[in-house]
N, C-alpha and C. Protein backbone atom coordinates (compact mmCIF):
# COMPACT_ATOMS: atom_id res chain seq x y z
N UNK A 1 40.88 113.88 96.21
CA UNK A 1 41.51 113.37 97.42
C UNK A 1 42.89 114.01 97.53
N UNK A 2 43.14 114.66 98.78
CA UNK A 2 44.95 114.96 98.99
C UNK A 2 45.35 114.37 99.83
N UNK A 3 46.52 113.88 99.94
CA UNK A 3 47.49 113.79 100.81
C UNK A 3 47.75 114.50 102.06
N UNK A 4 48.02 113.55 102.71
CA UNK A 4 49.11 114.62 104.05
C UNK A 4 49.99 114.24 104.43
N UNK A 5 50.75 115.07 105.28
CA UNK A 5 52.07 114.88 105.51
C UNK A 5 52.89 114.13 104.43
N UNK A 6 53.74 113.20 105.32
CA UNK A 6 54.84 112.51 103.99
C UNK A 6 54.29 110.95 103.49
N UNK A 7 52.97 111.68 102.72
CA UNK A 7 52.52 110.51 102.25
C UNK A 7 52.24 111.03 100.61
N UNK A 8 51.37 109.99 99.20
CA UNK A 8 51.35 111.10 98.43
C UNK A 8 50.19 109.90 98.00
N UNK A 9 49.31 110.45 97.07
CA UNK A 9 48.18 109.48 96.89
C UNK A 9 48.19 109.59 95.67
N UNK A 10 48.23 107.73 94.89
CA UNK A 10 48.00 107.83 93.36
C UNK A 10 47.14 106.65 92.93
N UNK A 11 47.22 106.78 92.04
CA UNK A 11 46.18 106.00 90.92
C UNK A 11 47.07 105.02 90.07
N UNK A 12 47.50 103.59 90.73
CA UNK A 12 47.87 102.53 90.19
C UNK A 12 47.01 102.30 88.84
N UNK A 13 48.53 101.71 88.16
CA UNK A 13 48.66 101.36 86.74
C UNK A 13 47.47 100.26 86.27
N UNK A 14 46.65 100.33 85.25
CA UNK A 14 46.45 99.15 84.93
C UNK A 14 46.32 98.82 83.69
N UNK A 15 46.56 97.40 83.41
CA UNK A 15 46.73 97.13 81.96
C UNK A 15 45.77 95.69 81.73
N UNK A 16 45.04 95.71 80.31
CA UNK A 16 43.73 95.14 80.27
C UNK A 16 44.54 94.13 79.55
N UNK A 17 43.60 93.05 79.80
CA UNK A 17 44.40 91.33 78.70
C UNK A 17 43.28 91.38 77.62
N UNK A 18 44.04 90.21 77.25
CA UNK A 18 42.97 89.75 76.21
C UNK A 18 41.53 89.37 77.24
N UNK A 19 40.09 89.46 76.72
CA UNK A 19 39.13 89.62 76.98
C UNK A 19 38.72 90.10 77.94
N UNK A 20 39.58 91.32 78.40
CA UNK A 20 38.72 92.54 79.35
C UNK A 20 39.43 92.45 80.61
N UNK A 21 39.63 91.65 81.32
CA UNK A 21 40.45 91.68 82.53
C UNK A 21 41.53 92.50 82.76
N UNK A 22 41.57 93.07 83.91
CA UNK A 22 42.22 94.37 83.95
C UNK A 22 43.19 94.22 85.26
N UNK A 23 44.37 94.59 85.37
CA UNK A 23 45.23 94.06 86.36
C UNK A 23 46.23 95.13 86.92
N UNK A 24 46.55 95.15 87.96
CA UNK A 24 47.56 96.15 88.31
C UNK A 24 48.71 96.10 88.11
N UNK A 25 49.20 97.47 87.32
CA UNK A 25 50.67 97.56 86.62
C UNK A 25 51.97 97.28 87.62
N UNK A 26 51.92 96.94 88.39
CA UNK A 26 54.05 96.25 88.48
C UNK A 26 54.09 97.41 89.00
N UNK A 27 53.91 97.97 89.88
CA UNK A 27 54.24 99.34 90.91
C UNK A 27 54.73 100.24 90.42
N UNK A 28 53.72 100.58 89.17
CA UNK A 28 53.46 101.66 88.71
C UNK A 28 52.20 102.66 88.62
N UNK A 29 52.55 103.74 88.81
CA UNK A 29 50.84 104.62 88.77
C UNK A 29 51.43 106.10 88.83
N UNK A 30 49.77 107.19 88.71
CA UNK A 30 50.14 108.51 88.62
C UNK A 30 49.69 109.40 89.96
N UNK A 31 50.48 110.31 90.36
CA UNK A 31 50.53 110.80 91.42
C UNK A 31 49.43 111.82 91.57
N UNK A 32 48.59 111.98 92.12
CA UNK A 32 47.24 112.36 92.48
C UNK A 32 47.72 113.80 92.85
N UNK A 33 48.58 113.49 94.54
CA UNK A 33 48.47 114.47 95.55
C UNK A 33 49.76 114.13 96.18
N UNK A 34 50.73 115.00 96.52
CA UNK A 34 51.83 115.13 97.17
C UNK A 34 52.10 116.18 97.78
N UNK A 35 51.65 116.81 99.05
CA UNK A 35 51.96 118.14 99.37
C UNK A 35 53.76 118.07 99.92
N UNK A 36 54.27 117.30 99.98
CA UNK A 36 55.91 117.45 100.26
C UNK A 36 56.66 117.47 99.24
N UNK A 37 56.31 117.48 98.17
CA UNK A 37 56.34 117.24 96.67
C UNK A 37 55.63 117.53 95.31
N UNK A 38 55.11 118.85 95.77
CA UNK A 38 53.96 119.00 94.32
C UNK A 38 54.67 118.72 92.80
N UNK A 39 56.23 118.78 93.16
CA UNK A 39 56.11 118.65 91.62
C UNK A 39 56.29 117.27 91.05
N UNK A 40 55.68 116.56 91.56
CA UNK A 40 55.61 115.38 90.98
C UNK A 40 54.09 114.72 91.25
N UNK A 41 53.27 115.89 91.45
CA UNK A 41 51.71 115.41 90.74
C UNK A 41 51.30 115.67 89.14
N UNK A 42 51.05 114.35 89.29
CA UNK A 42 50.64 114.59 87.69
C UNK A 42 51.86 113.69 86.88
N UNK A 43 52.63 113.10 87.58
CA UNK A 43 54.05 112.24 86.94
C UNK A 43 53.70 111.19 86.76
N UNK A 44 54.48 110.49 86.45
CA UNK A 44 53.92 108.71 86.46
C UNK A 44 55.43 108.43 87.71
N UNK A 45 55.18 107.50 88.12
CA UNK A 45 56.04 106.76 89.49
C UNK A 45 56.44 105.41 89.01
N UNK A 46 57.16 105.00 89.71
CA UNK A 46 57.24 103.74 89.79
C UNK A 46 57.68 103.66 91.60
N UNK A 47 57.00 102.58 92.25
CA UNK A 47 56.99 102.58 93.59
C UNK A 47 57.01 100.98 94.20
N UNK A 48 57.71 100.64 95.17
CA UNK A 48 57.82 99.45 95.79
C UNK A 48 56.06 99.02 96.01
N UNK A 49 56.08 97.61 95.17
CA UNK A 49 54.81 97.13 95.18
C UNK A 49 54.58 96.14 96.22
N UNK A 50 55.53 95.80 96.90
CA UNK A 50 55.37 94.82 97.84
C UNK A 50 55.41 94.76 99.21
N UNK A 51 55.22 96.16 99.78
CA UNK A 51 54.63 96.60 100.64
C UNK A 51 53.43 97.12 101.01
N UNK A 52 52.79 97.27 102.38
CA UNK A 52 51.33 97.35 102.08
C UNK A 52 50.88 98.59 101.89
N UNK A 53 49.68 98.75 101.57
CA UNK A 53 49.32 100.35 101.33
C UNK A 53 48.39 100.37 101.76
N UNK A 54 47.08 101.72 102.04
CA UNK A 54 45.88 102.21 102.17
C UNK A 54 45.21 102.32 100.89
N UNK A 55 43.95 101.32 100.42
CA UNK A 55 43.46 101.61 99.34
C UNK A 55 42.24 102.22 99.88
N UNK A 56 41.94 102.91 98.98
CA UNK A 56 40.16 103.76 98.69
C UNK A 56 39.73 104.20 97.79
N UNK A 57 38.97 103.33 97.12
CA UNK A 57 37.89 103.68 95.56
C UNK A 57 39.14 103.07 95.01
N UNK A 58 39.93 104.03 93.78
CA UNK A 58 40.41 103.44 93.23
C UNK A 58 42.18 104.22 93.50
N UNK A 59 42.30 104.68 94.77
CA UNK A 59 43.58 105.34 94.99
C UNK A 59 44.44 104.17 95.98
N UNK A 60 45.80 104.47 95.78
CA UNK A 60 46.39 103.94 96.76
C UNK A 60 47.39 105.10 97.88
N UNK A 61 47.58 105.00 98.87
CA UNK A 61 48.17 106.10 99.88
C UNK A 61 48.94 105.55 100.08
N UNK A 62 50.34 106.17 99.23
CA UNK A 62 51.73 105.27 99.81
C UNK A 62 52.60 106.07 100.58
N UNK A 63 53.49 105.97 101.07
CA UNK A 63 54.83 106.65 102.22
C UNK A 63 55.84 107.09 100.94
N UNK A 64 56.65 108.00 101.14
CA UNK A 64 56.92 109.08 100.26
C UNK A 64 58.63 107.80 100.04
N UNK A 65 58.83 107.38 101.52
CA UNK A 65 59.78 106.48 101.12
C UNK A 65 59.61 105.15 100.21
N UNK A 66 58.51 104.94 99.75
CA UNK A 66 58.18 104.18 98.83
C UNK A 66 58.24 104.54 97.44
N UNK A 67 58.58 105.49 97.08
CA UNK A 67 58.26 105.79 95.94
C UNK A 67 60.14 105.62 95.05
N UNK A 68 60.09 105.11 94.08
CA UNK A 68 61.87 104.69 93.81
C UNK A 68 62.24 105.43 92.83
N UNK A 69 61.28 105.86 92.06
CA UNK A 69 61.62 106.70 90.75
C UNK A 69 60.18 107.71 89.95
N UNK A 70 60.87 108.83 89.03
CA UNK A 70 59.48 109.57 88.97
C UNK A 70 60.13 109.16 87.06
N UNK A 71 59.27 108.86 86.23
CA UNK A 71 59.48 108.33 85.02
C UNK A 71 59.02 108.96 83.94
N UNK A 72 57.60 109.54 84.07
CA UNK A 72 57.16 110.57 83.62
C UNK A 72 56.87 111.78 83.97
């Protein structure tokens, strides 16, 4: 999947509990696709979680102004 324009598409964090349940990391995840920004595919993010997004399968499509920090 890529991106367009000033958007960038990633793959939210998740972290498993005790007996298997699996939950989304605290607006964190790794950057798929960024064409306004390639160099931060393949980073880990941290991004405002409390705004809405476009999900599909298991990606989320966020606005480039969402994104607050690149961490890895």
């Amino acid at each position: 999947m890529r991106a367009f324009g000033d958007n960038a598409v990633i793959i939210p964090a998740t972290n498993t509990l005790i007996g298997g349940l699996q939950v989304k990391g605290d607006g964190e995840g790794k950057v798929v696709s960024c064409p306004s920004h390639p160099e931060i595919e393949g980073k880990t993010i941290l991004f405002n979680e409390n705004l809405r997004y476009i999900e599909y399968e298991k990606y989320l499509i966020i606005t480039l102004d969402s994104i607050l920090a690149v961490i890895r």
